[in-house]
PDB file of N, CA and C in Angstrom:
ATOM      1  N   UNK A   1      86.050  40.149-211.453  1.00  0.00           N
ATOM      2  CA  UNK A   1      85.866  39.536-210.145  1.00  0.00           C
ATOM      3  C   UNK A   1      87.237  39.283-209.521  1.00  0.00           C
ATOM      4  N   UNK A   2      87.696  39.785-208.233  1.00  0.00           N
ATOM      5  CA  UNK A   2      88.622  39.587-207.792  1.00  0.00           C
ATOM      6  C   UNK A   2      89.328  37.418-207.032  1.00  0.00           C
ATOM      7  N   UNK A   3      90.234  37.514-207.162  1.00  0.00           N
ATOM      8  CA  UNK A   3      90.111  36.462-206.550  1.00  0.00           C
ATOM      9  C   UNK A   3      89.764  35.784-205.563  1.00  0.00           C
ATOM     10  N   UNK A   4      89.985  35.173-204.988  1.00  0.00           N
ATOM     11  CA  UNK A   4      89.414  34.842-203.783  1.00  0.00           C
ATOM     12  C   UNK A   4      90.983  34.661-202.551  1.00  0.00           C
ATOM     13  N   UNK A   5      91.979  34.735-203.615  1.00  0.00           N
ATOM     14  CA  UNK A   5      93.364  34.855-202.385  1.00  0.00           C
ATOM     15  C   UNK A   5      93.413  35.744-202.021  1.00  0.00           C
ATOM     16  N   UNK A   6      93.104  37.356-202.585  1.00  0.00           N
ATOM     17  CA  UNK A   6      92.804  38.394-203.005  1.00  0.00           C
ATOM     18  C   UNK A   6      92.148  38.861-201.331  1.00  0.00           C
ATOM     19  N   UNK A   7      91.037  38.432-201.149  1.00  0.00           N
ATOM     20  CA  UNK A   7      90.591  38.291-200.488  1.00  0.00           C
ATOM     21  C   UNK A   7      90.621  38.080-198.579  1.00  0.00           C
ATOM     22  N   UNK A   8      91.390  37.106-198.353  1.00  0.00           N
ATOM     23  CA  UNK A   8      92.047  36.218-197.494  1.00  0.00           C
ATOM     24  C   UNK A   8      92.987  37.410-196.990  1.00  0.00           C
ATOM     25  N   UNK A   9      92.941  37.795-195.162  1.00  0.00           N
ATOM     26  CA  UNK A   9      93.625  38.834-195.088  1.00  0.00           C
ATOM     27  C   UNK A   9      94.025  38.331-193.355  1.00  0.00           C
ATOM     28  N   UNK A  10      94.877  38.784-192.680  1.00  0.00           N
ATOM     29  CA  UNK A  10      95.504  38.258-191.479  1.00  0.00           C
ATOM     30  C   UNK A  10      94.379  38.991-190.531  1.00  0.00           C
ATOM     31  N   UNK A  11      94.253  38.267-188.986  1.00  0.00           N
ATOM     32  CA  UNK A  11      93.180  38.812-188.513  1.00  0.00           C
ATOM     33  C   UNK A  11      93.460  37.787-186.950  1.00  0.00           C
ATOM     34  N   UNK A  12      93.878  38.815-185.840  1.00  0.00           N
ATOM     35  CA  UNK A  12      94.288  38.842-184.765  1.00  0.00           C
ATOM     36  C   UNK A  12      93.324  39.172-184.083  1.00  0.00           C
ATOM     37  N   UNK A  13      93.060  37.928-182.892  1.00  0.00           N
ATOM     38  CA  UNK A  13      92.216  37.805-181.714  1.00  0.00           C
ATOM     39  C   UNK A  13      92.897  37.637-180.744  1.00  0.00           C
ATOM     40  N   UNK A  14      92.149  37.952-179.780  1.00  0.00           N
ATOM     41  CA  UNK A  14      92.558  38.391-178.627  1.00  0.00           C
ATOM     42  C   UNK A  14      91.670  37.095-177.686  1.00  0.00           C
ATOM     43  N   UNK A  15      91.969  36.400-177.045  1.00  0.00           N
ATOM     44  CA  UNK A  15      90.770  35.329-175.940  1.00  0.00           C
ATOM     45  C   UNK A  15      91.576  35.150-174.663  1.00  0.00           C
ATOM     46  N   UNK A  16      90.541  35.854-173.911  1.00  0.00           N
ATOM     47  CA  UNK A  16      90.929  35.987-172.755  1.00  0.00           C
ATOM     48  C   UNK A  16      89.079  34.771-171.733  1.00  0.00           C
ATOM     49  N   UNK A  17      90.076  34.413-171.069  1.00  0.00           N
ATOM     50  CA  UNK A  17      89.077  33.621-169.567  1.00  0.00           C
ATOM     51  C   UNK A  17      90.590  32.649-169.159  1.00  0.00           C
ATOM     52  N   UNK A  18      89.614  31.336-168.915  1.00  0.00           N
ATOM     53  CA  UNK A  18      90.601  30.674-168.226  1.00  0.00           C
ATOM     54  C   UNK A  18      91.275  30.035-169.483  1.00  0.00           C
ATOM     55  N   UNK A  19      92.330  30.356-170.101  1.00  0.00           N
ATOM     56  CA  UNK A  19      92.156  29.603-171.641  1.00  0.00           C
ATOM     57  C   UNK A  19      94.092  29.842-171.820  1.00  0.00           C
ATOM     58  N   UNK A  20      94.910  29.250-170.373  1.00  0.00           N
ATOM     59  CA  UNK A  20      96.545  29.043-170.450  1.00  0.00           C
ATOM     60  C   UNK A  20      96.570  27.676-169.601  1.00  0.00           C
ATOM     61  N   UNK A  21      96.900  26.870-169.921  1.00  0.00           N
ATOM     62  CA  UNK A  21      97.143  25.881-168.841  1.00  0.00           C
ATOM     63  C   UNK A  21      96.277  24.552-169.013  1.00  0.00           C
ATOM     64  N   UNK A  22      95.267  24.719-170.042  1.00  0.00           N
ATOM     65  CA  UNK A  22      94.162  23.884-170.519  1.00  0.00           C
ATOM     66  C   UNK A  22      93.963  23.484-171.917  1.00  0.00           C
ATOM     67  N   UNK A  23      95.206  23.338-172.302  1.00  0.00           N
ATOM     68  CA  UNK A  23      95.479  22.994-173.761  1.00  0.00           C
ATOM     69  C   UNK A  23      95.292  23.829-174.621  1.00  0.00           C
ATOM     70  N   UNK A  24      94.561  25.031-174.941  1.00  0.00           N
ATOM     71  CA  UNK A  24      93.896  25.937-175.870  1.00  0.00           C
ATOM     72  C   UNK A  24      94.955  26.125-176.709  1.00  0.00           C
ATOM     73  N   UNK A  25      95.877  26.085-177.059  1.00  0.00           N
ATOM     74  CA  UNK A  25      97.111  26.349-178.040  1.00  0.00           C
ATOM     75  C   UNK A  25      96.839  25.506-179.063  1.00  0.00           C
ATOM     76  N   UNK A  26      97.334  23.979-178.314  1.00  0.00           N
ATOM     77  CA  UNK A  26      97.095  22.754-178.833  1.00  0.00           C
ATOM     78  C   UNK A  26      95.720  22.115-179.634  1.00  0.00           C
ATOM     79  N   UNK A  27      94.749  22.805-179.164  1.00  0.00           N
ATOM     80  CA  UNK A  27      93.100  22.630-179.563  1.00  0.00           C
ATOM     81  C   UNK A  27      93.275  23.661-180.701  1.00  0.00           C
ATOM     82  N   UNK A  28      93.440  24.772-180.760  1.00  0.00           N
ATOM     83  CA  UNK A  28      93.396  25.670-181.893  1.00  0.00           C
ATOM     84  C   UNK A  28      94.445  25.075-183.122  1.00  0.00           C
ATOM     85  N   UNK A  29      95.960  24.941-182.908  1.00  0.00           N
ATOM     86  CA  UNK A  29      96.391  24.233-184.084  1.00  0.00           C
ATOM     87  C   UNK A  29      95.672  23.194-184.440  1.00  0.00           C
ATOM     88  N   UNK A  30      95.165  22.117-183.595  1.00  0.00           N
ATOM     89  CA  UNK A  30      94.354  20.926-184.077  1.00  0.00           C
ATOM     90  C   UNK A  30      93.417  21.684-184.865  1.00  0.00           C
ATOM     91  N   UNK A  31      92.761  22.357-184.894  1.00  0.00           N
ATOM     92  CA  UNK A  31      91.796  22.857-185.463  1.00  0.00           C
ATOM     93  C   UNK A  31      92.025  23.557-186.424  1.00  0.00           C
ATOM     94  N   UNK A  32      92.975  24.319-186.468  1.00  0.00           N
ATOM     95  CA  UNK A  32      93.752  25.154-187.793  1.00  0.00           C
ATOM     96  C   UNK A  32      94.009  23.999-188.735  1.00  0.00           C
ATOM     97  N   UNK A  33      94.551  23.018-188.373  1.00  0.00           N
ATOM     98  CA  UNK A  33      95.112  21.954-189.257  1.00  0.00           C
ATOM     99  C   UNK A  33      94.213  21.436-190.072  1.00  0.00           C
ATOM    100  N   UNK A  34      93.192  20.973-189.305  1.00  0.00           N
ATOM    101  CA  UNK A  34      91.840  19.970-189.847  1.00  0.00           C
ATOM    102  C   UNK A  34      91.114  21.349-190.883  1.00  0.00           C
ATOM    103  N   UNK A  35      90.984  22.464-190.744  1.00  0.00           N
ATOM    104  CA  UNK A  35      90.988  23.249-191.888  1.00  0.00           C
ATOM    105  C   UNK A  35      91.283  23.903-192.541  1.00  0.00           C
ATOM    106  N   UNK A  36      93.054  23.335-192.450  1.00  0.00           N
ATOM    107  CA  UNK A  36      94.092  24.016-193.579  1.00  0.00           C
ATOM    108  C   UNK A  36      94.307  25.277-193.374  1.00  0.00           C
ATOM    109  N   UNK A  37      94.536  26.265-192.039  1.00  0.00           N
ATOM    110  CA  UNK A  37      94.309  27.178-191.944  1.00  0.00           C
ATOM    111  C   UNK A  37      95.960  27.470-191.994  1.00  0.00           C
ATOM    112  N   UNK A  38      96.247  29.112-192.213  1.00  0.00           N
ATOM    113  CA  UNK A  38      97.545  28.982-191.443  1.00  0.00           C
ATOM    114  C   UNK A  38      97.267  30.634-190.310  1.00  0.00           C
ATOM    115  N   UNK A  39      98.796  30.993-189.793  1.00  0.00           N
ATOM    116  CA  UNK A  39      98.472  31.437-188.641  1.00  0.00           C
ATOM    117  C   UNK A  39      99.645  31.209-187.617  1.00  0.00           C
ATOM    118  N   UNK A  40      98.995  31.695-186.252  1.00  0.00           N
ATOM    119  CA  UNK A  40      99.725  31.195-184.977  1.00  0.00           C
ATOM    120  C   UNK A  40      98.840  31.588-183.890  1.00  0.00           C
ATOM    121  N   UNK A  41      99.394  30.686-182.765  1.00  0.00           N
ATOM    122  CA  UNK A  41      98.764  30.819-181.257  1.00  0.00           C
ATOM    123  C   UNK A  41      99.795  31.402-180.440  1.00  0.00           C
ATOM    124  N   UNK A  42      99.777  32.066-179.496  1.00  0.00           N
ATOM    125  CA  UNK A  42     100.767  32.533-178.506  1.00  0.00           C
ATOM    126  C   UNK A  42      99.844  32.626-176.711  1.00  0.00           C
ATOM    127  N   UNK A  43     100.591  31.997-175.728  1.00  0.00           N
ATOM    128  CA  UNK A  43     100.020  32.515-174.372  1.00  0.00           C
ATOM    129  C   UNK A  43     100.676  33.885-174.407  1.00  0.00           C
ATOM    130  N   UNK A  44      99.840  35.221-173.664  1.00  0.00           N
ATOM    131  CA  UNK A  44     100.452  35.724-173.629  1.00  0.00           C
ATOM    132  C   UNK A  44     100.711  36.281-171.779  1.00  0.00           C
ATOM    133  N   UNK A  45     101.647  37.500-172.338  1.00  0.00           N
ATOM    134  CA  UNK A  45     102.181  37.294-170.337  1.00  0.00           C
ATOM    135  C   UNK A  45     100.483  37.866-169.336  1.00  0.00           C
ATOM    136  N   UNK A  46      99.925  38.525-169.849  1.00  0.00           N
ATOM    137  CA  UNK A  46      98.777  38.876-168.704  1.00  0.00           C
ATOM    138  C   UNK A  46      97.563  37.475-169.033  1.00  0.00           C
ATOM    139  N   UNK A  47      97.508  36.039-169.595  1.00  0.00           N
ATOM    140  CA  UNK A  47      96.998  34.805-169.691  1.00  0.00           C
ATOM    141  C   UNK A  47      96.035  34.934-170.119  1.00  0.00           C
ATOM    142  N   UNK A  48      96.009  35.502-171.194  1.00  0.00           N
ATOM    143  CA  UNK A  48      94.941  35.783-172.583  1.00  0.00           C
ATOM    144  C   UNK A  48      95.994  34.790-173.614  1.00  0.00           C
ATOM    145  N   UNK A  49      95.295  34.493-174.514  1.00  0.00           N
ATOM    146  CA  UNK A  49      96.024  33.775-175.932  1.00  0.00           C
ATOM    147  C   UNK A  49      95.587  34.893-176.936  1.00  0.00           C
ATOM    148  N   UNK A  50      96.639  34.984-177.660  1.00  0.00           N
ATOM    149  CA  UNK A  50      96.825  35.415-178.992  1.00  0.00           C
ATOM    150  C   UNK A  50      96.541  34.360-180.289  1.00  0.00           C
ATOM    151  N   UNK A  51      95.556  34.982-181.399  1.00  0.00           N
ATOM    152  CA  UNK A  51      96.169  34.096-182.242  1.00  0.00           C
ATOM    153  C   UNK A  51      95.551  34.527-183.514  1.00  0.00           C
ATOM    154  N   UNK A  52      96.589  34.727-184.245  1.00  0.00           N
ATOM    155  CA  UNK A  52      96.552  35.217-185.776  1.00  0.00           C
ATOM    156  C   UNK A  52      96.449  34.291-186.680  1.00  0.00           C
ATOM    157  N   UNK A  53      95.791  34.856-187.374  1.00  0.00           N
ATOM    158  CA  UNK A  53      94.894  33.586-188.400  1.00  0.00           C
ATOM    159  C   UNK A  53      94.658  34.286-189.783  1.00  0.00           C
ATOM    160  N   UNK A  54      94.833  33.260-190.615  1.00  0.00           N
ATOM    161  CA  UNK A  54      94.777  34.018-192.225  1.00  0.00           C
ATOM    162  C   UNK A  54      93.066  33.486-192.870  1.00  0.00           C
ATOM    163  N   UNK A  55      92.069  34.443-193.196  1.00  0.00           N
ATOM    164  CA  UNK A  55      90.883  33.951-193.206  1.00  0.00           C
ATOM    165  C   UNK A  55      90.318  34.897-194.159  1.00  0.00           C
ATOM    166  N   UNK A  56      89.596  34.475-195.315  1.00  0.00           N
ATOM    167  CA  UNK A  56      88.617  35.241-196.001  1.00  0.00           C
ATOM    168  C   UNK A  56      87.261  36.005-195.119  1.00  0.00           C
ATOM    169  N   UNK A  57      87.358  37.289-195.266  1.00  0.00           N
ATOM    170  CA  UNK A  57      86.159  37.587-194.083  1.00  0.00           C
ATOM    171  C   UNK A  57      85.078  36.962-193.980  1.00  0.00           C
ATOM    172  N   UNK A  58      84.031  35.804-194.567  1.00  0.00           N
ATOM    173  CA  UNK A  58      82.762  35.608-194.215  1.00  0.00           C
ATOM    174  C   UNK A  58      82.975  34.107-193.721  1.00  0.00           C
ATOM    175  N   UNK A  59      84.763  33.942-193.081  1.00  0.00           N
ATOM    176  CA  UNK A  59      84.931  32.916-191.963  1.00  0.00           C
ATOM    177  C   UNK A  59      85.318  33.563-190.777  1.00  0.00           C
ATOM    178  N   UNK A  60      85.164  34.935-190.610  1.00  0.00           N
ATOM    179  CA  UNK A  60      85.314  35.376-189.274  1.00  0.00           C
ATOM    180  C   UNK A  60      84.552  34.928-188.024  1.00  0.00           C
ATOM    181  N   UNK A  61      82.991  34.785-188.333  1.00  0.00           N
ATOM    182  CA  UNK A  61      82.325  34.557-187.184  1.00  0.00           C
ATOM    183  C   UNK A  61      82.407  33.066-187.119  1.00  0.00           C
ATOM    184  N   UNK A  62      82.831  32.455-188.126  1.00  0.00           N
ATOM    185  CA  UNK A  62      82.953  31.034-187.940  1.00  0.00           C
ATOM    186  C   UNK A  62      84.097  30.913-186.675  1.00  0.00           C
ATOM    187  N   UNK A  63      85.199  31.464-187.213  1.00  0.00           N
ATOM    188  CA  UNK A  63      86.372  31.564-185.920  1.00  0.00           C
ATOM    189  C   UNK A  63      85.987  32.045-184.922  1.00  0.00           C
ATOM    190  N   UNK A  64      85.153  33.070-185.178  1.00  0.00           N
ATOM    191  CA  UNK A  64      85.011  33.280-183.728  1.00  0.00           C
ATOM    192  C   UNK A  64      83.874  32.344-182.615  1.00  0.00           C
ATOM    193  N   UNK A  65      82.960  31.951-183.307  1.00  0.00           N
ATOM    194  CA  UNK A  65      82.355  30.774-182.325  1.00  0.00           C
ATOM    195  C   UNK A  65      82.944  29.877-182.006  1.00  0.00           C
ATOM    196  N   UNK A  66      84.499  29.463-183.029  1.00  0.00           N
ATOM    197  CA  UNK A  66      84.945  28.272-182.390  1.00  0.00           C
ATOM    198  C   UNK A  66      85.926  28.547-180.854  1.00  0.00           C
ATOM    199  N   UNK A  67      86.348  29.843-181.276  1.00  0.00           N
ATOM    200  CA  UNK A  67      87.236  30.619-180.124  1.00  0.00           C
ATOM    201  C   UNK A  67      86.757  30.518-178.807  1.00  0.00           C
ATOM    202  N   UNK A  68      84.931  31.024-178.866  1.00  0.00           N
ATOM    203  CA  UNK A  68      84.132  31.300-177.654  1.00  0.00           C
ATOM    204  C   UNK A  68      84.373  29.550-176.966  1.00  0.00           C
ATOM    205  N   UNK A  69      84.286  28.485-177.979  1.00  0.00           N
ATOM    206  CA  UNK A  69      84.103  27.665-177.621  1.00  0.00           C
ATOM    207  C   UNK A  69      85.376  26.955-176.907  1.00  0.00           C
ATOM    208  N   UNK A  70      86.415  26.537-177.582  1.00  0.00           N
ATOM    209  CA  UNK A  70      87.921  26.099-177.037  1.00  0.00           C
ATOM    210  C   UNK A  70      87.676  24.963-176.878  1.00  0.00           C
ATOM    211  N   UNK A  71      88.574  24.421-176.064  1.00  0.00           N
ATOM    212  CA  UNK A  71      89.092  23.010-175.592  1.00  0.00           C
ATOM    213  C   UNK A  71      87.762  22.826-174.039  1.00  0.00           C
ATOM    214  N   UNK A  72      87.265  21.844-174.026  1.00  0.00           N
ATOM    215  CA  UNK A  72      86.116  21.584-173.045  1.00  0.00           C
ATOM    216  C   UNK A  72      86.847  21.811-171.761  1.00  0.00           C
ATOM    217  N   UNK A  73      88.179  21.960-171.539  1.00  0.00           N
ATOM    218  CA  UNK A  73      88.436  22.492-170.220  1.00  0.00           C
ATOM    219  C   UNK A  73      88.446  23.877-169.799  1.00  0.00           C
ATOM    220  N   UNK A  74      88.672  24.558-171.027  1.00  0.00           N
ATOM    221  CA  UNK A  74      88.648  25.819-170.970  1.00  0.00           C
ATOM    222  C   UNK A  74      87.480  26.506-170.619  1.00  0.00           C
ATOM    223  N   UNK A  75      87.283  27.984-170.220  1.00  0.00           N
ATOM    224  CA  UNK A  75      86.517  28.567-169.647  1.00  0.00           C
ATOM    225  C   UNK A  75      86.604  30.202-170.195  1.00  0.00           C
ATOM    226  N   UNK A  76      86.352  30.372-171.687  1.00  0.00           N
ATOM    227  CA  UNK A  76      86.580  31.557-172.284  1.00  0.00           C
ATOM    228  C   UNK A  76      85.808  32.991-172.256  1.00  0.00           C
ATOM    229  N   UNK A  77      85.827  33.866-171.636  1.00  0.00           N
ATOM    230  CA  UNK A  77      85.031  35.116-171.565  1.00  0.00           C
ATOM    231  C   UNK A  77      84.735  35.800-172.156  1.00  0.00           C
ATOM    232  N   UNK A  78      85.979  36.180-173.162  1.00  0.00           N
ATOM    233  CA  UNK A  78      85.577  37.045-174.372  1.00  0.00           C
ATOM    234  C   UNK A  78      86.483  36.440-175.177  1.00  0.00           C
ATOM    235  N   UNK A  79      86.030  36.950-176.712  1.00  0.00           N
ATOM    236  CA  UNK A  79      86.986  37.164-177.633  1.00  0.00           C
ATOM    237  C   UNK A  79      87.064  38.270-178.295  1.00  0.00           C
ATOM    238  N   UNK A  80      88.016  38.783-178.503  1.00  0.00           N
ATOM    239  CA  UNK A  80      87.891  40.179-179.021  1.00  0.00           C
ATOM    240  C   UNK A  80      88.805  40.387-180.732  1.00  0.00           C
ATOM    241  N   UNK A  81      88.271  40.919-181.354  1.00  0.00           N
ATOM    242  CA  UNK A  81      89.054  40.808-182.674  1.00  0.00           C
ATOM    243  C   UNK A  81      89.917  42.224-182.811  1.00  0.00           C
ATOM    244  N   UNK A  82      91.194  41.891-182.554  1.00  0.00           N
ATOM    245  CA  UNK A  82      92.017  43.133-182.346  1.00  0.00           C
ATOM    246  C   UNK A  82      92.603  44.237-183.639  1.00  0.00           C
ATOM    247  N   UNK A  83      93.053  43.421-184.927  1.00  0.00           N
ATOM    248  CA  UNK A  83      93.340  44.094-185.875  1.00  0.00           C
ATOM    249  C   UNK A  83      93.214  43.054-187.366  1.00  0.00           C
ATOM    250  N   UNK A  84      93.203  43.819-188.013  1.00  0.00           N
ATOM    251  CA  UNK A  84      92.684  42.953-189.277  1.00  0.00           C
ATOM    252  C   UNK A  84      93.748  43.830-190.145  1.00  0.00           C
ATOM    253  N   UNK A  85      94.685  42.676-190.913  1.00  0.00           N
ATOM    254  CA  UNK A  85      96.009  43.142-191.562  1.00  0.00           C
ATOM    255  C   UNK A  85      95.954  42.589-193.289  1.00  0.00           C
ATOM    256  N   UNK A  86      96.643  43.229-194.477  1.00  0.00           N
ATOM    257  CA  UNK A  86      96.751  42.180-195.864  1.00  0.00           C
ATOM    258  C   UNK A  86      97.893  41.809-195.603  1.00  0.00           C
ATOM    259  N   UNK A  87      98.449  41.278-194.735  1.00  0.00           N
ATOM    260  CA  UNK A  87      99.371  40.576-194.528  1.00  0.00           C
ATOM    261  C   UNK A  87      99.089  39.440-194.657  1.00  0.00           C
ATOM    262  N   UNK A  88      99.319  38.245-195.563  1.00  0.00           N
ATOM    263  CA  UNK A  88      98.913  37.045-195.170  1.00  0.00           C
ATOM    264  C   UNK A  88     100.017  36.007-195.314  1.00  0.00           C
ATOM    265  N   UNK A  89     100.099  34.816-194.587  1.00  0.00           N
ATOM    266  CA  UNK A  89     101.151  33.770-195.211  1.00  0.00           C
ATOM    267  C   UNK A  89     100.885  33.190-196.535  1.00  0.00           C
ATOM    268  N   UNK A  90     101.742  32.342-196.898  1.00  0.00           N
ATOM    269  CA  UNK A  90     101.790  31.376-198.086  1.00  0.00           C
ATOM    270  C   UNK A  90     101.485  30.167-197.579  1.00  0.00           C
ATOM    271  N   UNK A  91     101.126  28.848-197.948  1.00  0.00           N
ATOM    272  CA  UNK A  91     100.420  27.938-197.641  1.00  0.00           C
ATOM    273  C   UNK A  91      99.344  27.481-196.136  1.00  0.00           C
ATOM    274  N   UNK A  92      99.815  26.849-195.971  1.00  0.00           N
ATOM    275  CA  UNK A  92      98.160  26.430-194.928  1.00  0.00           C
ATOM    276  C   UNK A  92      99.039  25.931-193.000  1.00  0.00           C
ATOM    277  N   UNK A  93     100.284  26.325-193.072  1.00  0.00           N
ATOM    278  CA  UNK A  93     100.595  26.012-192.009  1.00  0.00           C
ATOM    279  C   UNK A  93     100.515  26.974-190.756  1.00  0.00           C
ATOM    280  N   UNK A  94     100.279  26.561-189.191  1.00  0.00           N
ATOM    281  CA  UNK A  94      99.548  26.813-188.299  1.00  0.00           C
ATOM    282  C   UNK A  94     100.540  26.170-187.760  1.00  0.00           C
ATOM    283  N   UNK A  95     101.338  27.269-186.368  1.00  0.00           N
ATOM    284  CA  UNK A  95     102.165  27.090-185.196  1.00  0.00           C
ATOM    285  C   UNK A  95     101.859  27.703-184.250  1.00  0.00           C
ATOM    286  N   UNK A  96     102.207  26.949-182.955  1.00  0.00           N
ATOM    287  CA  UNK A  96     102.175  27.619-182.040  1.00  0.00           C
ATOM    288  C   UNK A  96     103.756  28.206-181.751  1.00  0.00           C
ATOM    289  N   UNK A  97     103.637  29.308-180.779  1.00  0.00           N
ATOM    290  CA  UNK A  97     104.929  30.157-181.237  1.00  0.00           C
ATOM    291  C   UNK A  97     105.170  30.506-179.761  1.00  0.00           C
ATOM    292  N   UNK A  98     104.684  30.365-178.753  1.00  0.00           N
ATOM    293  CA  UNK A  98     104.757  30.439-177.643  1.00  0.00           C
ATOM    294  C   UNK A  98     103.655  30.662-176.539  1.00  0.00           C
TER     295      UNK A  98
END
């Protein structure tokens, strides 16, 4: 049986709506934190957020409902899951990076 770190692989979304200017950075680390996640958030220049996240696959759709969901000011349209990498970090820390 393989492990379960083993497992755990980097995995980049894409969320695009109204979701720069309405905390969504700040709501996602809060949220990375409270479940030890690690990772990063980025605005990016066309005002979609980026954000790479280290996750065993059968927490993908978990992330992703929380994504659809965001910060109650936000107004999110899609999320799109862009690439899935075995790249992963070492412990549980979560930044925003720009």
């Amino acid at each position: 049986m393989a492990s379960p770190a083993l497992q755990v692989r980097r995995y980049h979304f894409r969320v695009a709506g109204r979701v720069q200017g309405v905390g969504f950075r700040y709501w996602m680390k809060g949220y990375a934190d409270r479940a030890g996640l690690s990772g990063s958030v980025r605005n990016m220049a066309n005002g979609d957020v980026a954000v790479l996240i280290d996750l065993e696959p059968d927490a993908v759709p978990i992330i992703q409902e929380a994504l659809r969901g965001g910060p109650i000011s936000a107004r999110v349209s899609s999320v799109e899951l862009i690439e899935v990498s075995d790249e992963v970090r070492v412990g549980n820390t979560f930044v925003i990076t720009g």
